[in-house]
N, C-alpha and C. Protein backbone atom coordinates (compact mmCIF):
# COMPACT_ATOMS: atom_id res chain seq x y z
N UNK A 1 0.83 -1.18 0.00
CA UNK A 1 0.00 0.00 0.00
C UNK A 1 0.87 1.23 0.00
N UNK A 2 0.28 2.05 -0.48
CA UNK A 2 1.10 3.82 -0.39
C UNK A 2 0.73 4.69 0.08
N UNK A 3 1.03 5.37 0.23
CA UNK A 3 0.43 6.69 0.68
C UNK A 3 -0.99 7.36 0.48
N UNK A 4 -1.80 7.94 1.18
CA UNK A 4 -2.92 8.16 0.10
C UNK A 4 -3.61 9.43 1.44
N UNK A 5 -4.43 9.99 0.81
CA UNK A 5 -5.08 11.45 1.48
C UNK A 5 -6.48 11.59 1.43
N UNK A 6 -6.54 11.96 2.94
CA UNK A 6 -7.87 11.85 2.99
C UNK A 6 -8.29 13.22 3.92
N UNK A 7 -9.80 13.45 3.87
CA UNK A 7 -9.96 14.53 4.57
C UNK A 7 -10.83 14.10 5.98
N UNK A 8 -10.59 14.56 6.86
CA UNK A 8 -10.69 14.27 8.49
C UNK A 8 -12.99 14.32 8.46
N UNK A 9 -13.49 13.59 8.74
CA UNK A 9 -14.85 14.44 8.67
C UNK A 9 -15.21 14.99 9.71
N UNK A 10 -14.41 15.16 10.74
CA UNK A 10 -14.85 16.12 12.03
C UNK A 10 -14.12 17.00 11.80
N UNK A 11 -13.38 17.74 11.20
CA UNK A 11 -11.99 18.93 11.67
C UNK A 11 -11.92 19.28 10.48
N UNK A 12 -12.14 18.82 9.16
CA UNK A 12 -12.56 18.70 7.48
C UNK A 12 -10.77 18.93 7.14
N UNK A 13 -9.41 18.71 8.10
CA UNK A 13 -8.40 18.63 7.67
C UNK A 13 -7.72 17.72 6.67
N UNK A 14 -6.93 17.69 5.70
CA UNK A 14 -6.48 16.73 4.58
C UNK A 14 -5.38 16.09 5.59
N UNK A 15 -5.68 14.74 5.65
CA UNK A 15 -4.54 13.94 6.23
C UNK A 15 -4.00 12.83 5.19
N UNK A 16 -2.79 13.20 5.46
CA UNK A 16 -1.86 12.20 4.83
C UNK A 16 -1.39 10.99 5.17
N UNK A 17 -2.02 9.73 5.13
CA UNK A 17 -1.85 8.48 5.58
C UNK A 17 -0.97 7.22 4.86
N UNK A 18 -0.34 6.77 5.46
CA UNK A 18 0.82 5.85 5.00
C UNK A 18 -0.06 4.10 5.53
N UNK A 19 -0.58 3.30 4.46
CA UNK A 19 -1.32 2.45 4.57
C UNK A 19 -0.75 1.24 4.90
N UNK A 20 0.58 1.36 5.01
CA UNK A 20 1.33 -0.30 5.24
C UNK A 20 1.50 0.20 7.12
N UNK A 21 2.06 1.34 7.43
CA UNK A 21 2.35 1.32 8.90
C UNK A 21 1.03 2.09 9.20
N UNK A 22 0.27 2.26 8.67
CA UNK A 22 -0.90 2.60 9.36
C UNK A 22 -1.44 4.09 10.19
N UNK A 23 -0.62 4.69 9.75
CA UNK A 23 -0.06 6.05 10.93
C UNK A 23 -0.39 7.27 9.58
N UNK A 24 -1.12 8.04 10.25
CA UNK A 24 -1.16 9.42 9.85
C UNK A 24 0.52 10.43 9.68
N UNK A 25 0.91 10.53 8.76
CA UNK A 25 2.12 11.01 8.48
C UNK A 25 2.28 12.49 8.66
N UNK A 26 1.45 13.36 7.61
CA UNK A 26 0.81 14.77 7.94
C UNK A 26 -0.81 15.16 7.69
N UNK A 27 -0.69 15.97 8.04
CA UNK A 27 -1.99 16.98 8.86
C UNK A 27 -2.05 18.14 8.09
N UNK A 28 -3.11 18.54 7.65
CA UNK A 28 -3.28 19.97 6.40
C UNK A 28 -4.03 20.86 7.39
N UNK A 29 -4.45 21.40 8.25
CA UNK A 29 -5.41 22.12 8.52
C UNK A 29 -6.17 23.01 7.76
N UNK A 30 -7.92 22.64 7.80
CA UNK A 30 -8.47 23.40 6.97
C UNK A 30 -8.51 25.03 6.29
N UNK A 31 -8.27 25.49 5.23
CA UNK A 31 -8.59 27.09 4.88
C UNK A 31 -9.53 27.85 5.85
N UNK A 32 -9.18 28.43 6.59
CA UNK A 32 -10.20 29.47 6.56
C UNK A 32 -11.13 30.07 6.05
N UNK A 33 -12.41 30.33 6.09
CA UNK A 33 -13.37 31.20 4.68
C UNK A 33 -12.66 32.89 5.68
N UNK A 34 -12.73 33.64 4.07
CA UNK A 34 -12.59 34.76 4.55
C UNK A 34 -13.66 35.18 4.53
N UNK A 35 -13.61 36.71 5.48
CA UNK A 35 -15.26 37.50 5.34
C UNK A 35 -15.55 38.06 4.15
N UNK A 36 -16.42 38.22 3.51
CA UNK A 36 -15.84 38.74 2.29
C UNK A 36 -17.36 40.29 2.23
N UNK A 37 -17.49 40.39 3.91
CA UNK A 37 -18.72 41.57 3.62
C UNK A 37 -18.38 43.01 3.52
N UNK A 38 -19.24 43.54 2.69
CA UNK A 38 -19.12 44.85 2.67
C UNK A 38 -18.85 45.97 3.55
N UNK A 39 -17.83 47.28 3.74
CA UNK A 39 -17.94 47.90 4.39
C UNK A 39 -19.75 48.09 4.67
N UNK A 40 -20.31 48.55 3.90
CA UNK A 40 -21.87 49.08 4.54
C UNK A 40 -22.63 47.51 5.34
N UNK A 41 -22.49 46.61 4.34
CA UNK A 41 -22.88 45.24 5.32
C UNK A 41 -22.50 45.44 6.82
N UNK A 42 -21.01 45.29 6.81
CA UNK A 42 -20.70 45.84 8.43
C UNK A 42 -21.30 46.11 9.24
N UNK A 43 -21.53 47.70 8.67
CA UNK A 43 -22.00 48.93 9.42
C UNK A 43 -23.39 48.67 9.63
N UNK A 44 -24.27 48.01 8.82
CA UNK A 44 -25.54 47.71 9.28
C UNK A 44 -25.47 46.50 10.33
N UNK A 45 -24.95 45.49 10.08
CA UNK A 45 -24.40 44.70 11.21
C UNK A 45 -24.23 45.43 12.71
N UNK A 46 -23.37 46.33 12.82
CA UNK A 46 -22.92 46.67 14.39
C UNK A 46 -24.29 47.49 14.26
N UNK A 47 -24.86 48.13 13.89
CA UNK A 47 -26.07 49.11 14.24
C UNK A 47 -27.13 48.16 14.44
N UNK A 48 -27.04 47.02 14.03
CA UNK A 48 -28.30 46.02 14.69
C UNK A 48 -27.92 44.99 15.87
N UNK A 49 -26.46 45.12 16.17
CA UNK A 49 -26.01 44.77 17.08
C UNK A 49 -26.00 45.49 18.78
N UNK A 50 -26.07 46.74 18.11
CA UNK A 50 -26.19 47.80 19.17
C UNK A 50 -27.49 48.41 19.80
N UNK A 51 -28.25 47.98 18.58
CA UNK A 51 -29.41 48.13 18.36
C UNK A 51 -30.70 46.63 19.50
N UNK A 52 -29.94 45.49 19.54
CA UNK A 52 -29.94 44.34 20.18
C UNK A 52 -29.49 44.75 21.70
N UNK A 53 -28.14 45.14 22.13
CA UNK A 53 -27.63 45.20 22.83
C UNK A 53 -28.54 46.11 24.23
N UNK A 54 -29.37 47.31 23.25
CA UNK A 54 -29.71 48.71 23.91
C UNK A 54 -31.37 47.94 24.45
N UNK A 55 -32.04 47.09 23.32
CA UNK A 55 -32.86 46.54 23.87
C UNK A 55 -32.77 45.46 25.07
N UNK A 56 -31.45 44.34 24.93
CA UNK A 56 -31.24 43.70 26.47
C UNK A 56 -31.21 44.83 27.67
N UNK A 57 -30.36 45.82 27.49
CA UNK A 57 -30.20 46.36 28.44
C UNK A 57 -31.69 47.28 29.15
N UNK A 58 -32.18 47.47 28.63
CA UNK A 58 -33.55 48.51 28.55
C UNK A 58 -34.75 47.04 29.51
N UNK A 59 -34.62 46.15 28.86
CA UNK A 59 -35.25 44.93 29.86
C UNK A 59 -34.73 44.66 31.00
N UNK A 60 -33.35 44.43 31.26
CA UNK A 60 -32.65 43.99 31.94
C UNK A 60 -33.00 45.54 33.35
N UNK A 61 -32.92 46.56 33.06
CA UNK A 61 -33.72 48.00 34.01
C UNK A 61 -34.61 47.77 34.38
N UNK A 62 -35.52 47.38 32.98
CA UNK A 62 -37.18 47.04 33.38
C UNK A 62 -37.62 45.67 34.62
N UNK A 63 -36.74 44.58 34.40
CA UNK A 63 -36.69 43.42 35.15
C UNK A 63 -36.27 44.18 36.99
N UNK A 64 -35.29 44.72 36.75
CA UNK A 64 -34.82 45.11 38.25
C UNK A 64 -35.63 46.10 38.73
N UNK A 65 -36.23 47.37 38.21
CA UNK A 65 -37.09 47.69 38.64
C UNK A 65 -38.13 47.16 39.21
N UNK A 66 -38.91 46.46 38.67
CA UNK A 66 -40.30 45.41 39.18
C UNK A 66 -39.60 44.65 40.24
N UNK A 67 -38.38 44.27 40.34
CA UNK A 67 -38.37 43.29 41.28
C UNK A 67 -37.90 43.94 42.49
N UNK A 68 -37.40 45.83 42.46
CA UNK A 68 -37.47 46.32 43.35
C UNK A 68 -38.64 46.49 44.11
N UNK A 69 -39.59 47.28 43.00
CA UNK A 69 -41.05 47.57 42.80
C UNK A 69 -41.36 45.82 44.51
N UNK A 70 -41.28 45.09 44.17
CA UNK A 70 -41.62 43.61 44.70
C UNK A 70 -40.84 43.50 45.90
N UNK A 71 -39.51 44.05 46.14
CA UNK A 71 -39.26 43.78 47.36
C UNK A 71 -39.39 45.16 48.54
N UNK A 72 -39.71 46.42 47.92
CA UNK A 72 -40.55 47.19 48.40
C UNK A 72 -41.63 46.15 49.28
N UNK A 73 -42.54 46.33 48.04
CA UNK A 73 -43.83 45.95 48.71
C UNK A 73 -43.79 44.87 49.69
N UNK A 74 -43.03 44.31 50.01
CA UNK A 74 -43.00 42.81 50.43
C UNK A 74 -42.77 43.56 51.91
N UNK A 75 -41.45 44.46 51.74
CA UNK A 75 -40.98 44.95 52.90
C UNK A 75 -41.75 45.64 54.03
N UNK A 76 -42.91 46.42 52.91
CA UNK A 76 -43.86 47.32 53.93
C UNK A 76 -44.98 46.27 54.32
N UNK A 77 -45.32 45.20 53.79
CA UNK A 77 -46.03 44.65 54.37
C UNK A 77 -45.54 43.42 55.69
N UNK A 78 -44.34 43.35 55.79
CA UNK A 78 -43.39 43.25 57.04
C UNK A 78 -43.66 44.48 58.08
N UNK A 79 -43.33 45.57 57.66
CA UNK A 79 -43.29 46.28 58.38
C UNK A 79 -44.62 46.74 59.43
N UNK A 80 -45.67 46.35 58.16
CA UNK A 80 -47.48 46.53 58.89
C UNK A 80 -47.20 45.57 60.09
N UNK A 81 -46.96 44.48 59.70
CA UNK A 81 -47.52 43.28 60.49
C UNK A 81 -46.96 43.49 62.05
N UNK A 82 -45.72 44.10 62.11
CA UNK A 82 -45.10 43.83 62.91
C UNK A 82 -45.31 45.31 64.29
N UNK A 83 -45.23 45.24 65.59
CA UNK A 83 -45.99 45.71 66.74
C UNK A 83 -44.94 46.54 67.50
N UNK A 84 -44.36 47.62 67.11
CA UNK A 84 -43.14 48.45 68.08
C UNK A 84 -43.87 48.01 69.52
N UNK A 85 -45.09 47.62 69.85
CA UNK A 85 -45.28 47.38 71.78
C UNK A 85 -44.75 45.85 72.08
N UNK A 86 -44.42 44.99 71.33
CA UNK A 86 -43.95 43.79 71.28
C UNK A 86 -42.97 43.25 70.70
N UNK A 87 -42.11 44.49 71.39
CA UNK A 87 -40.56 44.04 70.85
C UNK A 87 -40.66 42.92 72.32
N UNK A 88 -39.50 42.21 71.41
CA UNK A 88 -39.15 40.87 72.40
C UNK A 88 -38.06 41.64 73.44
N UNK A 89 -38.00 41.01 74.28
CA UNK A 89 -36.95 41.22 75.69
C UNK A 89 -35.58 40.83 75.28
N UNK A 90 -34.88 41.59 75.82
CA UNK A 90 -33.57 41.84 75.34
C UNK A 90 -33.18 39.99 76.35
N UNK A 91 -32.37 39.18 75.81
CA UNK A 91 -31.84 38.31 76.18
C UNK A 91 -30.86 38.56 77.03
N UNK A 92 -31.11 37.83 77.79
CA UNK A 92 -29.69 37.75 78.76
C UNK A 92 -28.75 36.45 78.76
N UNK A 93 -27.12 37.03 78.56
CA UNK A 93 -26.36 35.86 78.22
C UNK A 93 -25.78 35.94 79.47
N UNK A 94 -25.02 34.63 79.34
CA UNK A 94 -24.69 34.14 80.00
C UNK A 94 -22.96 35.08 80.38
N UNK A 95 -22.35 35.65 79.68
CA UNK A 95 -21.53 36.58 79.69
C UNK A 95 -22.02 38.11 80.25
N UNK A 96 -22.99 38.51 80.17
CA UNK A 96 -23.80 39.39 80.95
C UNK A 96 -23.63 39.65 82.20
N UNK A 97 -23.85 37.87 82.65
CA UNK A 97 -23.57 38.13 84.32
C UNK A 97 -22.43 38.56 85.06
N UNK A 98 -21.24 38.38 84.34
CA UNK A 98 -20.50 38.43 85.10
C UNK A 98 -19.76 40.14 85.19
C-alpha cells in the first residue's frame, strides 16, 4: 500500500496516511473562509447589534425595577404586620452576668 489522502470528517483537515504502517504522516489544517462583507454590510451589522444590545439592556432595568417595585412591597407589608409594643426582651447571656 502507499500513501494516500484523505480529509478528516470532524476537523474537514487533509490527512496524509501511510497504509502499510498505518499512521497518519501529515496533517493539512483546513482554509479558513474569509469574510468577504461589505464595508456598509458591516456597518448595518454593528447598528443592529447595538441596536440588540440597547434593547437587552432597557429589559434587563425594566426586570430590576419590578423586582425592586416587589421587594418594596413585600418589605412594607413586614413592616405593617409587625408591633413596636412587642418588641421581644432583650436576652440575657450568660456573659452578661459576670
Amino acid at each position: 500500500m502507499a500513501h494516500f489522502t484523505v480529509t478528516c470528517p470532524h476537523c474537514k483537515s487533509l490527512l496524509e496516511i501511510d497504509g502499510e504502517a498505518q499512521v497518519v504522516i501529515a496533517a493539512k489544517p483546513p482554509e479558513e473562509k474569509k469574510a468577504t462583507a461589505s464595508l456598509e454590510e458591516r456597518l448595518k451589522q454593528l447598528e443592529e447589534e447595538k441596536k440588540r444590545a440597547a434593547d437587552k439592556l432597557a429589559e434587563a432595568m425594566r426586570a430590576e425595577q419590578a423586582g425592586s417595585r416587589v421587594r418594596e412591597e413585600k418589605f412594607r407589608k413586614l413592616l405593617e404586620g409587625v408591633n413596636p409594643d412587642e418588641a421581644p426582651e432583650k436576652v440575657i447571656k450568660d456573659v452578661d452576668l459576670d
